[in-house]
N, C-alpha and C. Protein backbone atom coordinates (compact mmCIF):
# COMPACT_ATOMS: atom_id res chain seq x y z
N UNK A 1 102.89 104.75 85.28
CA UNK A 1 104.18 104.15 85.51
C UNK A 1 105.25 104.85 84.69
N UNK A 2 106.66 104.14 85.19
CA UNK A 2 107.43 105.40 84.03
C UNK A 2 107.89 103.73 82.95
N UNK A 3 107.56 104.07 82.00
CA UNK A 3 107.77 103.70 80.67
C UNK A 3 109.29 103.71 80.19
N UNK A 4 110.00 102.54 80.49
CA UNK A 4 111.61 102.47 79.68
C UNK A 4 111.22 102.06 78.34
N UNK A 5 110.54 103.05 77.32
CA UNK A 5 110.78 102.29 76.04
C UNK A 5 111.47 102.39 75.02
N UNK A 6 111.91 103.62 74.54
CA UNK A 6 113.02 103.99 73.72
C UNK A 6 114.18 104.56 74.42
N UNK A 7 113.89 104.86 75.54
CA UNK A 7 115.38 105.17 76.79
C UNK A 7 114.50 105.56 77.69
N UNK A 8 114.84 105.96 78.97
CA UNK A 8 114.72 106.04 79.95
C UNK A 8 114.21 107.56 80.39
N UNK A 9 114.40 108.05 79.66
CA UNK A 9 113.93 109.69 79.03
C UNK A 9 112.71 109.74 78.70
N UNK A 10 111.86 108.54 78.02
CA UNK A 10 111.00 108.60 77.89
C UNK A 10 109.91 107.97 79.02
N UNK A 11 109.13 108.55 79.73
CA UNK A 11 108.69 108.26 81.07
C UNK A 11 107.34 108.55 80.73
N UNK A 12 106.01 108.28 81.57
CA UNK A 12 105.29 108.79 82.36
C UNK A 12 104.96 108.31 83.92
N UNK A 13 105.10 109.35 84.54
CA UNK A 13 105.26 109.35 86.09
C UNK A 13 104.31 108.80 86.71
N UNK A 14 103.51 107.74 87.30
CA UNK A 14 102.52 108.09 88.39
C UNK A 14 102.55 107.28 89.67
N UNK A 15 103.50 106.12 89.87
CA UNK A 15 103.72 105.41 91.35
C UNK A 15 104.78 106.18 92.21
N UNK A 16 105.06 105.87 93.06
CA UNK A 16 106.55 106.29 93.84
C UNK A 16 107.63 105.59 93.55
N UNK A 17 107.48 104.45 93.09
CA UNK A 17 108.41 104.09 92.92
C UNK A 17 108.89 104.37 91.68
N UNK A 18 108.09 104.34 90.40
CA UNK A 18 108.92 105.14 89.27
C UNK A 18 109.21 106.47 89.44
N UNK A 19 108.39 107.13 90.41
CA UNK A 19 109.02 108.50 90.95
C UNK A 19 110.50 108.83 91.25
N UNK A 20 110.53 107.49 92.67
CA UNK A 20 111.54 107.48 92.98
C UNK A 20 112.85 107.00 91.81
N UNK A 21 112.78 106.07 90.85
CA UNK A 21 113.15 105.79 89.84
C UNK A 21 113.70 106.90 88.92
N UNK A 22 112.56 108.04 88.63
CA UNK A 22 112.96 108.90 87.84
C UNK A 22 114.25 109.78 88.14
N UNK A 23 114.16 110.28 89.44
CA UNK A 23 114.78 111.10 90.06
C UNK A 23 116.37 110.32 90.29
N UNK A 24 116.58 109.16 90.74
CA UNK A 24 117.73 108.43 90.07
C UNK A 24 118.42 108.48 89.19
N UNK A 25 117.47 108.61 87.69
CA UNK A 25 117.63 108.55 86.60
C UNK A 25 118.26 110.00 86.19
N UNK A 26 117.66 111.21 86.95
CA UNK A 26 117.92 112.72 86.74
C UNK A 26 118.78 112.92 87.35
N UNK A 27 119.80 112.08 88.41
CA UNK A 27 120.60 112.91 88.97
C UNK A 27 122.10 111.82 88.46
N UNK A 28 121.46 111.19 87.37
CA UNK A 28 122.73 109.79 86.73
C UNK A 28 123.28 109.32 87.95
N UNK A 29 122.69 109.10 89.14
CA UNK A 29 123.14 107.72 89.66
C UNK A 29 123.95 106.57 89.66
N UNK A 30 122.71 106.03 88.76
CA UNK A 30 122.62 104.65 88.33
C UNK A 30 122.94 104.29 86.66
N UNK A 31 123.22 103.53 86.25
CA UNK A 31 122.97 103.40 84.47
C UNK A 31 121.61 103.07 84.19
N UNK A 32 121.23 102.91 82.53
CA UNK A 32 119.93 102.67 82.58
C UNK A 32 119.30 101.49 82.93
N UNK A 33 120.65 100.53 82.78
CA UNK A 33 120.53 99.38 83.17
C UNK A 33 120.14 98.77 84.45
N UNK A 34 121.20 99.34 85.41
CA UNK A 34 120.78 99.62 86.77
C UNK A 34 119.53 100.14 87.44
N UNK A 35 119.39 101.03 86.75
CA UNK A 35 117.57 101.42 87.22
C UNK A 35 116.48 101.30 86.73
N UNK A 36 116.48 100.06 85.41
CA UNK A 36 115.59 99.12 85.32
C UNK A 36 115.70 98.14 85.89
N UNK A 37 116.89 97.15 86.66
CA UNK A 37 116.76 96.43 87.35
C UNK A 37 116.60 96.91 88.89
N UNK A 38 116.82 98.02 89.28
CA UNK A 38 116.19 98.10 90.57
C UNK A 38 115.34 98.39 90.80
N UNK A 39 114.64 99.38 89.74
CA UNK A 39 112.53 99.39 89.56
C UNK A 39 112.07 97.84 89.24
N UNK A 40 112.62 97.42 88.90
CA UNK A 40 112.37 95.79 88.40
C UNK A 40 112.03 95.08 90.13
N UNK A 41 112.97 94.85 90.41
CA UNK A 41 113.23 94.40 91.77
C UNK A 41 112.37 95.20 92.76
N UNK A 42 112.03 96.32 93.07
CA UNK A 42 111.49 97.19 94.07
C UNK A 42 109.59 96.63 93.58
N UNK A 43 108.87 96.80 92.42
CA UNK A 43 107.87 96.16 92.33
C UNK A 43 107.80 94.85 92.54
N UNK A 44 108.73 94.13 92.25
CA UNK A 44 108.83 92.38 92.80
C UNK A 44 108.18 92.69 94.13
N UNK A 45 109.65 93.29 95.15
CA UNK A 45 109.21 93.27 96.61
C UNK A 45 108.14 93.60 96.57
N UNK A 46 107.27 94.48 96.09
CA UNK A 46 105.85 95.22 96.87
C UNK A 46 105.05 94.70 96.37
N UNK A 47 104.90 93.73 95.28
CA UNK A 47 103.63 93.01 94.80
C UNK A 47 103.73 91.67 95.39
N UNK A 48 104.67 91.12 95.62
CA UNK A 48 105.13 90.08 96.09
C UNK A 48 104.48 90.19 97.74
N UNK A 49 104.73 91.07 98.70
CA UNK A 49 104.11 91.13 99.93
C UNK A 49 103.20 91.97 99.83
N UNK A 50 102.02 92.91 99.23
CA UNK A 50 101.05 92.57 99.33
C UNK A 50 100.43 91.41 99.16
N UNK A 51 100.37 90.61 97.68
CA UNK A 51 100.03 89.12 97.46
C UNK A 51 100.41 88.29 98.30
N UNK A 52 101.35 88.14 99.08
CA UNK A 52 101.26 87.37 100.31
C UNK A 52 100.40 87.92 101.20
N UNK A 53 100.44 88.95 102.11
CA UNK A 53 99.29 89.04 102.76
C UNK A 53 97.65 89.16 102.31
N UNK A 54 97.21 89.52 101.44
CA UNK A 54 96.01 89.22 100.87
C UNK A 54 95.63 87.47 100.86
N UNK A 55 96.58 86.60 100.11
CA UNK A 55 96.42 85.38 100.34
C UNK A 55 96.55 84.67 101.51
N UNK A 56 97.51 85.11 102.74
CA UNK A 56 97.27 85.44 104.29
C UNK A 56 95.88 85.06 105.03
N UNK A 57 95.40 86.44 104.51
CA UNK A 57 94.17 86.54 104.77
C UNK A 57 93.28 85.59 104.64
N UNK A 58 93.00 85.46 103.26
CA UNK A 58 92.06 84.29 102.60
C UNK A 58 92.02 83.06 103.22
N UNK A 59 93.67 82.63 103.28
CA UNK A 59 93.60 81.28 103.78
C UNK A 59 93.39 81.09 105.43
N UNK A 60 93.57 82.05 106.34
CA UNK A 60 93.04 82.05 107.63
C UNK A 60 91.63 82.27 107.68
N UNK A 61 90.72 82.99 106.73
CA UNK A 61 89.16 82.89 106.76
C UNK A 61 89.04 81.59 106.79
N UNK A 62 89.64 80.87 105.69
CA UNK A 62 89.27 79.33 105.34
C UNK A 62 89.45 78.23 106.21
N UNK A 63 90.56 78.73 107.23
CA UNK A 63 90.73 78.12 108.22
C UNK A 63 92.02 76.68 107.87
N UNK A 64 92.64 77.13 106.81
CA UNK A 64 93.73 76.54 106.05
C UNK A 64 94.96 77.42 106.07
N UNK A 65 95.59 78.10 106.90
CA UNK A 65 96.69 78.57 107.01
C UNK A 65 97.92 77.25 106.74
N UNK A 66 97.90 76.62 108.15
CA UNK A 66 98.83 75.95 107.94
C UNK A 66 99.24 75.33 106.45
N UNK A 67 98.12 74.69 105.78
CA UNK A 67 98.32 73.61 104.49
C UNK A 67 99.55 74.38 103.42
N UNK A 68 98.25 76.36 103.77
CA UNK A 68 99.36 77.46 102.74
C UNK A 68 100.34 77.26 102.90
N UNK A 69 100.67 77.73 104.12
CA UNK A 69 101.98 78.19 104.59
C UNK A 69 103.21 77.04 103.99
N UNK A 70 102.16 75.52 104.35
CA UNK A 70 103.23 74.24 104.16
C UNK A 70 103.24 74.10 102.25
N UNK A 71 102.85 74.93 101.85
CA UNK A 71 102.30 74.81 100.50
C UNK A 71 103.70 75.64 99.66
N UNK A 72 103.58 77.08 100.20
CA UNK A 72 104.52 78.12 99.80
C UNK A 72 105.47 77.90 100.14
N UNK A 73 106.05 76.98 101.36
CA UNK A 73 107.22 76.45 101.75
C UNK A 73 107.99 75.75 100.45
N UNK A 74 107.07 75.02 100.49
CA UNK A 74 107.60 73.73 99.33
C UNK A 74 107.83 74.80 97.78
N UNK A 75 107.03 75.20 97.59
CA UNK A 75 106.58 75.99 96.35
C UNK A 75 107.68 76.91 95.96
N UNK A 76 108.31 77.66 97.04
CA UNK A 76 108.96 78.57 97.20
C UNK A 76 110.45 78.01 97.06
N UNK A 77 110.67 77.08 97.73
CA UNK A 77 111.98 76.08 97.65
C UNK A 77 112.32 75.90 96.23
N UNK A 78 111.42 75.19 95.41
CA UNK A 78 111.85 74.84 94.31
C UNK A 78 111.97 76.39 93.07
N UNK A 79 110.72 77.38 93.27
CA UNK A 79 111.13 77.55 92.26
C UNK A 79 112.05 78.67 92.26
N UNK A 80 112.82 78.75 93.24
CA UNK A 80 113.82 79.83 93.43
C UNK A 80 114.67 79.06 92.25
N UNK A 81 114.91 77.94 92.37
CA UNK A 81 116.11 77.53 91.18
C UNK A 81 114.95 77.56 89.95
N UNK A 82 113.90 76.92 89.81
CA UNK A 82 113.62 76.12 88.60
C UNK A 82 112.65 77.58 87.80
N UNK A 83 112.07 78.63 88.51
CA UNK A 83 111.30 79.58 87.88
C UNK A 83 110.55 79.37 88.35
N UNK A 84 109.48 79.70 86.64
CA UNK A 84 108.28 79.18 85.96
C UNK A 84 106.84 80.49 85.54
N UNK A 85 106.28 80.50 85.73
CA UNK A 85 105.22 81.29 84.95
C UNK A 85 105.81 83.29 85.45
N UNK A 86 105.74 83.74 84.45
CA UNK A 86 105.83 85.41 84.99
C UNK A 86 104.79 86.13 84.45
N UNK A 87 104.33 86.98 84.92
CA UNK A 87 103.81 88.02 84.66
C UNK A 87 103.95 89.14 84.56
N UNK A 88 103.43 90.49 83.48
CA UNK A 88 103.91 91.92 83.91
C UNK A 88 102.79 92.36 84.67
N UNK A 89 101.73 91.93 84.71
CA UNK A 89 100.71 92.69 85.50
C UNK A 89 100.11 92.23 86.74
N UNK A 90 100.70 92.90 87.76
CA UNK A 90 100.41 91.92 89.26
C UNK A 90 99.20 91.52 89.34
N UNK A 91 98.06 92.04 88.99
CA UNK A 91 96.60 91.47 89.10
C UNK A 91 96.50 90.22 88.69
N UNK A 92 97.19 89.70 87.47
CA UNK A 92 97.11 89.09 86.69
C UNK A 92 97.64 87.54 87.17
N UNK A 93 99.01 88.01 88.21
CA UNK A 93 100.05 87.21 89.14
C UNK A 93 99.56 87.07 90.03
N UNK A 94 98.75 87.97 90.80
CA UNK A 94 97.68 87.87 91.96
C UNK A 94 96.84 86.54 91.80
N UNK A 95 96.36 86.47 90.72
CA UNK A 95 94.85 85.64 90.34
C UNK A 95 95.69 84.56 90.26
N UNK A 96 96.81 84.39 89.79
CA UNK A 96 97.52 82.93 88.91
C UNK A 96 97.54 82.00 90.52
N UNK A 97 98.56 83.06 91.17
CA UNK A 97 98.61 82.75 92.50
C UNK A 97 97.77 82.05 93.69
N UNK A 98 96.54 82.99 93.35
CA UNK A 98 95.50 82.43 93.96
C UNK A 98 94.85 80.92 93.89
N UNK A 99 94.98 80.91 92.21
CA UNK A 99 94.28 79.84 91.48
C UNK A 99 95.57 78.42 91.91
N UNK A 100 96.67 79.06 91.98
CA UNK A 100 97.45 78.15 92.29
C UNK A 100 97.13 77.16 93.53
N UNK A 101 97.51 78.11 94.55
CA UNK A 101 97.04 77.87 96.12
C UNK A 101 95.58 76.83 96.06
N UNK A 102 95.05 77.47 95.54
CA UNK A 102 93.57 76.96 95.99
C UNK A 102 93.62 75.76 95.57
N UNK A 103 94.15 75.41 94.33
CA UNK A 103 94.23 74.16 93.65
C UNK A 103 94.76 73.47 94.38
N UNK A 104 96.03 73.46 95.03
CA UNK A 104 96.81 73.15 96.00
C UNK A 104 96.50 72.33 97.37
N UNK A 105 96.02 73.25 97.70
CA UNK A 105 95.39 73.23 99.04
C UNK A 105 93.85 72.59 99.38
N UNK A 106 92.84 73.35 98.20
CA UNK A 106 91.44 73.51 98.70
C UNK A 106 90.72 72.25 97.77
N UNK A 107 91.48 72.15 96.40
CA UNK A 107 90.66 71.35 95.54
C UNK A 107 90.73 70.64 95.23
N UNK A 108 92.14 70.50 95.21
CA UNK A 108 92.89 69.34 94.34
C UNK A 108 92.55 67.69 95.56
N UNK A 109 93.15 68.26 96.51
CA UNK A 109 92.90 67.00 97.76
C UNK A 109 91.63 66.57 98.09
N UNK A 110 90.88 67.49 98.13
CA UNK A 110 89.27 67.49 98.24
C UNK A 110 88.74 66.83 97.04
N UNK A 111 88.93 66.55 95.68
CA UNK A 111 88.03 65.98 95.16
C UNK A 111 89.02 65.00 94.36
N UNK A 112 90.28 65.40 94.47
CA UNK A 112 91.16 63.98 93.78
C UNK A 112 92.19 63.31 95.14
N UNK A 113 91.39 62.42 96.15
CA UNK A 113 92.45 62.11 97.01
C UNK A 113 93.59 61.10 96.54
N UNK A 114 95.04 61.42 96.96
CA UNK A 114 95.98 61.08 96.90
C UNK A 114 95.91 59.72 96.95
N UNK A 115 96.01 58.69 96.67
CA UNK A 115 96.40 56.96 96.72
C UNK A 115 97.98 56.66 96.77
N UNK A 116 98.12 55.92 97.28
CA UNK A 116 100.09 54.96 97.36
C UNK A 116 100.30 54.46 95.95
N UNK A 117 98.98 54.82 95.06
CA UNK A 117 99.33 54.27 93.61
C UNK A 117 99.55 55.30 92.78
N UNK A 118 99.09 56.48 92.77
CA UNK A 118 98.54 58.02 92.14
C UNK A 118 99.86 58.70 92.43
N UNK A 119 100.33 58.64 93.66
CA UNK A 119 101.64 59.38 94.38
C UNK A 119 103.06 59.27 93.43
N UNK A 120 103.48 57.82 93.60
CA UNK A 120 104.65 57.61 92.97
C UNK A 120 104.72 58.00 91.50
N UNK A 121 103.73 57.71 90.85
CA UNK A 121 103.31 58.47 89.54
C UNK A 121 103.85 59.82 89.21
N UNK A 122 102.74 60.41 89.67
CA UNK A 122 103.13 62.01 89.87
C UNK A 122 104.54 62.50 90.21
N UNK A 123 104.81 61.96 91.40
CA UNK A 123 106.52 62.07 91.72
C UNK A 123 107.27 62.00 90.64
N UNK A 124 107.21 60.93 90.01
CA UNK A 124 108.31 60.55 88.98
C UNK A 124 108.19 61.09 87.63
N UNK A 125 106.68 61.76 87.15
CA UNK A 125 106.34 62.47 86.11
C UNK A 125 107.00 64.03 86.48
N UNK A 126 106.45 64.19 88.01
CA UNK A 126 107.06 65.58 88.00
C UNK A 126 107.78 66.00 88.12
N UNK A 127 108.88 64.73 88.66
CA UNK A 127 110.69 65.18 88.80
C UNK A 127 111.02 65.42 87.35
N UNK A 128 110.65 64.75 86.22
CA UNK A 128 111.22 64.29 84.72
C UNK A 128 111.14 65.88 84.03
N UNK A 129 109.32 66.37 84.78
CA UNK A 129 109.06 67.85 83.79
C UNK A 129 110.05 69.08 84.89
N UNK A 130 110.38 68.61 85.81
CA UNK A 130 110.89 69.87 86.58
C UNK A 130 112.59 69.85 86.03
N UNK A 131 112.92 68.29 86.05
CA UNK A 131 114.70 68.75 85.35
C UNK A 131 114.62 69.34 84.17
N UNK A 132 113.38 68.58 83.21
CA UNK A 132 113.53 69.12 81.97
C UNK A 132 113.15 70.58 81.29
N UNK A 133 112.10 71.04 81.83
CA UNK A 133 111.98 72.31 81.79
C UNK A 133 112.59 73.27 82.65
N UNK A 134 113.66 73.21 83.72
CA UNK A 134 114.16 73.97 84.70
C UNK A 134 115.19 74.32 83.97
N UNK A 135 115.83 76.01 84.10
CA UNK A 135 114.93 77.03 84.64
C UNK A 135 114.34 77.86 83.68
N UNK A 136 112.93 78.19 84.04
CA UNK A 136 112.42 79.16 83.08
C UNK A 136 112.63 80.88 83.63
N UNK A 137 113.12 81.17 83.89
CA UNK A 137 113.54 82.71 84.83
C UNK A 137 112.47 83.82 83.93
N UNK A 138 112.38 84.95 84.38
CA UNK A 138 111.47 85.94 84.40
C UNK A 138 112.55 86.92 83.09
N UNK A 139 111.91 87.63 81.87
CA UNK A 139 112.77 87.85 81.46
C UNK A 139 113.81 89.55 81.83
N UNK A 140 112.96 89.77 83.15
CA UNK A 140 114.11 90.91 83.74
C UNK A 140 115.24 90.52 84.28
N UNK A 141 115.11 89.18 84.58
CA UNK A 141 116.21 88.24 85.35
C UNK A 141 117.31 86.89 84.43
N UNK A 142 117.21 87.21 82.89
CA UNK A 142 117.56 86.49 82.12
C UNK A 142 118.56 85.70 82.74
N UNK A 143 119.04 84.81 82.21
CA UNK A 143 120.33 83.59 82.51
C UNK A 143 121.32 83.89 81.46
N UNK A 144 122.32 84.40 81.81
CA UNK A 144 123.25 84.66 80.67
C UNK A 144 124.73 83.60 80.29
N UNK A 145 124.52 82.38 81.05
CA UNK A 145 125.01 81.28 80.10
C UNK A 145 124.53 79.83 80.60
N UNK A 146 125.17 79.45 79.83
CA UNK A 146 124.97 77.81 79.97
C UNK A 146 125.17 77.27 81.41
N UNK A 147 126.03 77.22 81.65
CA UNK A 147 126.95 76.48 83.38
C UNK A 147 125.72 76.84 83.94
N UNK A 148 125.65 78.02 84.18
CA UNK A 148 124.67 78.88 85.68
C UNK A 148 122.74 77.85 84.71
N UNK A 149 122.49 77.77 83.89
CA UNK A 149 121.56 77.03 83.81
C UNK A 149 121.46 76.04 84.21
N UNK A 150 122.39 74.95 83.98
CA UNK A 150 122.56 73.47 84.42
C UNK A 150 122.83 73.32 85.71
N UNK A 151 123.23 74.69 86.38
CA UNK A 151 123.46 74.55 88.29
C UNK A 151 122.27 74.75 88.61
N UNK A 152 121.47 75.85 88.08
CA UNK A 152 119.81 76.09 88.22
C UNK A 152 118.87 74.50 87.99
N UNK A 153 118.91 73.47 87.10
CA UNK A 153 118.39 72.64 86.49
C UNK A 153 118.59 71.54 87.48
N UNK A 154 119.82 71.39 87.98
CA UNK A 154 120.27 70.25 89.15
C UNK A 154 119.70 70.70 90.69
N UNK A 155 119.99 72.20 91.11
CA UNK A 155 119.50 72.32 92.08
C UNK A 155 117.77 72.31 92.22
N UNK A 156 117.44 72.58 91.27
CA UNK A 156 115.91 72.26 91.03
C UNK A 156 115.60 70.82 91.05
N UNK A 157 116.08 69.71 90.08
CA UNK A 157 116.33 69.05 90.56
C UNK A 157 116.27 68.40 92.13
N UNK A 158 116.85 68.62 92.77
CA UNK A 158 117.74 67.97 94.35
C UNK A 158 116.63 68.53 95.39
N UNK A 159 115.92 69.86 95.06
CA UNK A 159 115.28 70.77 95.65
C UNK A 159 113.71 69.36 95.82
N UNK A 160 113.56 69.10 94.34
CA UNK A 160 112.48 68.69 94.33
C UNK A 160 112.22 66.94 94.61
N UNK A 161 113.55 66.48 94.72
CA UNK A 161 113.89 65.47 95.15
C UNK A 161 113.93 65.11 96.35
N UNK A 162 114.58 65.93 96.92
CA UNK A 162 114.26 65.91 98.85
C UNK A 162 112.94 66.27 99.45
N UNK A 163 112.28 67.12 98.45
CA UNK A 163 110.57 67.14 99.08
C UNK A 163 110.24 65.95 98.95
N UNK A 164 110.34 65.20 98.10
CA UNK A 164 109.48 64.00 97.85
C UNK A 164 110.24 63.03 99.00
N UNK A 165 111.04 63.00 99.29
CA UNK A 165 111.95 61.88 100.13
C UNK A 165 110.85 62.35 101.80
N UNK A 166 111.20 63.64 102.01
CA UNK A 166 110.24 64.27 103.29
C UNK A 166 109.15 64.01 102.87
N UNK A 167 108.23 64.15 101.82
CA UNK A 167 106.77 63.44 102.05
C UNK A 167 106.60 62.56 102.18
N UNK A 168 107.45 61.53 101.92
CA UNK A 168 107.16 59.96 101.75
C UNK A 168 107.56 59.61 103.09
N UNK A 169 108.55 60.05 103.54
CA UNK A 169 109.50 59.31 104.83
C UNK A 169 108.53 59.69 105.87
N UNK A 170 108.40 61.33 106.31
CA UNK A 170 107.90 61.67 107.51
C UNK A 170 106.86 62.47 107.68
N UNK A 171 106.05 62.95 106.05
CA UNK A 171 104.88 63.73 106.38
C UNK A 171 103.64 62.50 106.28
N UNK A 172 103.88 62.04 105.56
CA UNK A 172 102.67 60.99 105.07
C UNK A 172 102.35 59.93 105.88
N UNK A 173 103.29 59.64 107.08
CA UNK A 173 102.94 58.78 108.49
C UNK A 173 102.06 59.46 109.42
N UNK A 174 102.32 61.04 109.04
CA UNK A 174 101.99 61.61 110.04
C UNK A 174 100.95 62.79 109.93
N UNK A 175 100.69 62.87 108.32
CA UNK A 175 99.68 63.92 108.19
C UNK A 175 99.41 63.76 106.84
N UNK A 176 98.31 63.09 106.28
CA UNK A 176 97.87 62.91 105.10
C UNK A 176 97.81 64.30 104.02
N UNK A 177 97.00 65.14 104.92
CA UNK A 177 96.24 66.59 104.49
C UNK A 177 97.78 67.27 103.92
N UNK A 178 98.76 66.95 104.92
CA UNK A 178 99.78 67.91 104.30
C UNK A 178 100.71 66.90 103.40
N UNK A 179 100.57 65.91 103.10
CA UNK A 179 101.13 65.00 102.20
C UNK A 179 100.62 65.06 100.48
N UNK A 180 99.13 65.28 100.77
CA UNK A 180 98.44 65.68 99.92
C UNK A 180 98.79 66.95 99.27
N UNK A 181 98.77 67.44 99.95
CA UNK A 181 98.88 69.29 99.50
C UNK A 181 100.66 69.60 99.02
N UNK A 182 101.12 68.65 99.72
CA UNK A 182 102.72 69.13 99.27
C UNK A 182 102.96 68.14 97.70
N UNK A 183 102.03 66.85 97.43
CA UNK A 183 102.65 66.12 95.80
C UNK A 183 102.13 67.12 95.31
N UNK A 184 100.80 67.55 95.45
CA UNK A 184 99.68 69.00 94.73
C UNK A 184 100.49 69.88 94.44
N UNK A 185 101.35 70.66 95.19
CA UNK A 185 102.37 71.53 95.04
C UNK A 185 103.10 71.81 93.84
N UNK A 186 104.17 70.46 93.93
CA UNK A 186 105.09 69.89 93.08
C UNK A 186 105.02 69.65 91.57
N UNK A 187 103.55 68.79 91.75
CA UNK A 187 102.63 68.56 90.21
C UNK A 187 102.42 70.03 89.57
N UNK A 188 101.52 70.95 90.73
CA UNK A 188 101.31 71.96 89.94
C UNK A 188 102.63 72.90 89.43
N UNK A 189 103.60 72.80 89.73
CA UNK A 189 104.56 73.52 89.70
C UNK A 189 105.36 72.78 88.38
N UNK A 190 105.19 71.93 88.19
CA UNK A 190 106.07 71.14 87.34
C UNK A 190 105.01 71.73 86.22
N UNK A 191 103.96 71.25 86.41
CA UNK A 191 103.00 72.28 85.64
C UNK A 191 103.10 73.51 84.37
N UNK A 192 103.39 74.13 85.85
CA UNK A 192 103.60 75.63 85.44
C UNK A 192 104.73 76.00 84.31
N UNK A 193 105.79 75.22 84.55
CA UNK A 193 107.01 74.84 83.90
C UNK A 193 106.87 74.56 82.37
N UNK A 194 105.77 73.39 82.66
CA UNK A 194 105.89 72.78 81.15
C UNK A 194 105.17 73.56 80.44
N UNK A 195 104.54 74.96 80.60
CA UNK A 195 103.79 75.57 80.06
C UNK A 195 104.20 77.31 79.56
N UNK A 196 105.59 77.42 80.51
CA UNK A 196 106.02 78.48 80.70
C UNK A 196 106.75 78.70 79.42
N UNK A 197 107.11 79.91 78.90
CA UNK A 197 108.04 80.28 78.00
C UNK A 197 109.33 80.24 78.45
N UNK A 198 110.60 79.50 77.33
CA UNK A 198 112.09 79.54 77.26
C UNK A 198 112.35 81.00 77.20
N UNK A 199 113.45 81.28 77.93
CA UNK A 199 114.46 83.07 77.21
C UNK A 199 115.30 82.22 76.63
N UNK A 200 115.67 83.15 75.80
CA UNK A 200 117.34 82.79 75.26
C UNK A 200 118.22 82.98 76.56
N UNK A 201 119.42 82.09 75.94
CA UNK A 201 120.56 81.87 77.11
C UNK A 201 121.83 81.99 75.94
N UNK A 202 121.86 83.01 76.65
CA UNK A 202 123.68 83.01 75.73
C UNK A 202 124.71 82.26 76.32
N UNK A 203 126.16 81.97 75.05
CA UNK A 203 126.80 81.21 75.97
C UNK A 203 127.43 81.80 76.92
């Protein structure tokens, strides 16, 4: 990979994309700033959709597409505002991912079923850890003040508020399996949160 550690000068080459990166860097383009956040961003995209299709895969062997799909929906909604766990090493994000899903989807419903008593619980524990720990951002993507946190913290918030209003109102009349799998979601995600590391936030 190419290595930004004492400047940007200091490299070693071996993907295309720090390739492509370098050569940016050699023809001053970009600042250094700039082309750590767009090598930043360019591995997002490509680890990000391989790991979706690999997990794709998996969950159509299993014959659980839909639950995913209704899984990453929800999953995906919230933590665009609220974060939560990062990684530098996609293998590492791969596995978290996986372990996520499965929990989600395959295990959690299967051996702890959901009750009208267990539900509201969870809901109201996991709205409390999602305002309060929201947002934990990735630290290539820092939050650089206050305001833009507390818009992150509310829309996380509202995000995770209206799932629960849609599970209760119109999934759970009508489809247990995905009622199940979407509080599973939420819990685990609130989860992830309360476990994740703060960045600093300047004002």
């Amino acid at each position: 990979m190419i290595h930004f550690v004492k400047g940007v000068g200091d490299m070693k080459i071996h993907s295309p994309i720090d390739i492509f990166a370098y050569r940016i860097y050699k023809e001053k383009l970009l600042s250094h700033d700039d082309i750590r956040k767009m090598k930043y961003a360019m591995k997002v995209i490509w680890n990000e959709g391989v790991k979706f299709i690999v997990l794709l895969l998996f969950f159509v062997v299993l014959d659980q597409l839909p639950s995913f799909l209704f899984s990453l929906s929800i999953l995906l909604s919230i933590r665009v505002f609220s974060g939560g766990l990062h990684f530098q090493s996609g293998l590492l994000c791969f596995m978290v991912s996986l372990g996520f899903f499965s929990l989600a989807v395959l295990i959690l419903p299967h051996f702890f079923p959901m009750t009208l008593h267990i539900a509201p619980i969870l809901t109201l524990l996991s709205a409390i850890v999602i305002y309060y720990h929201s947002p934990k951002p990735s630290i290539f993507r820092p939050i650089f003040n206050k305001k833009r946190k507390r818009t992150l913290k509310y829309l996380s918030l509202f995000s995770t508020l209206l799932w629960f209003f849609l599970l209760f109102r119109f999934v759970l009349p009508n489809n247990q399996n995905f009622f199940e799998c979407g509080i599973w979601t939420i819990s685990l995600q609130a989860f992830q949160l309360s476990i994740g590391k703060n960045q600093p936030i300047s004002e």
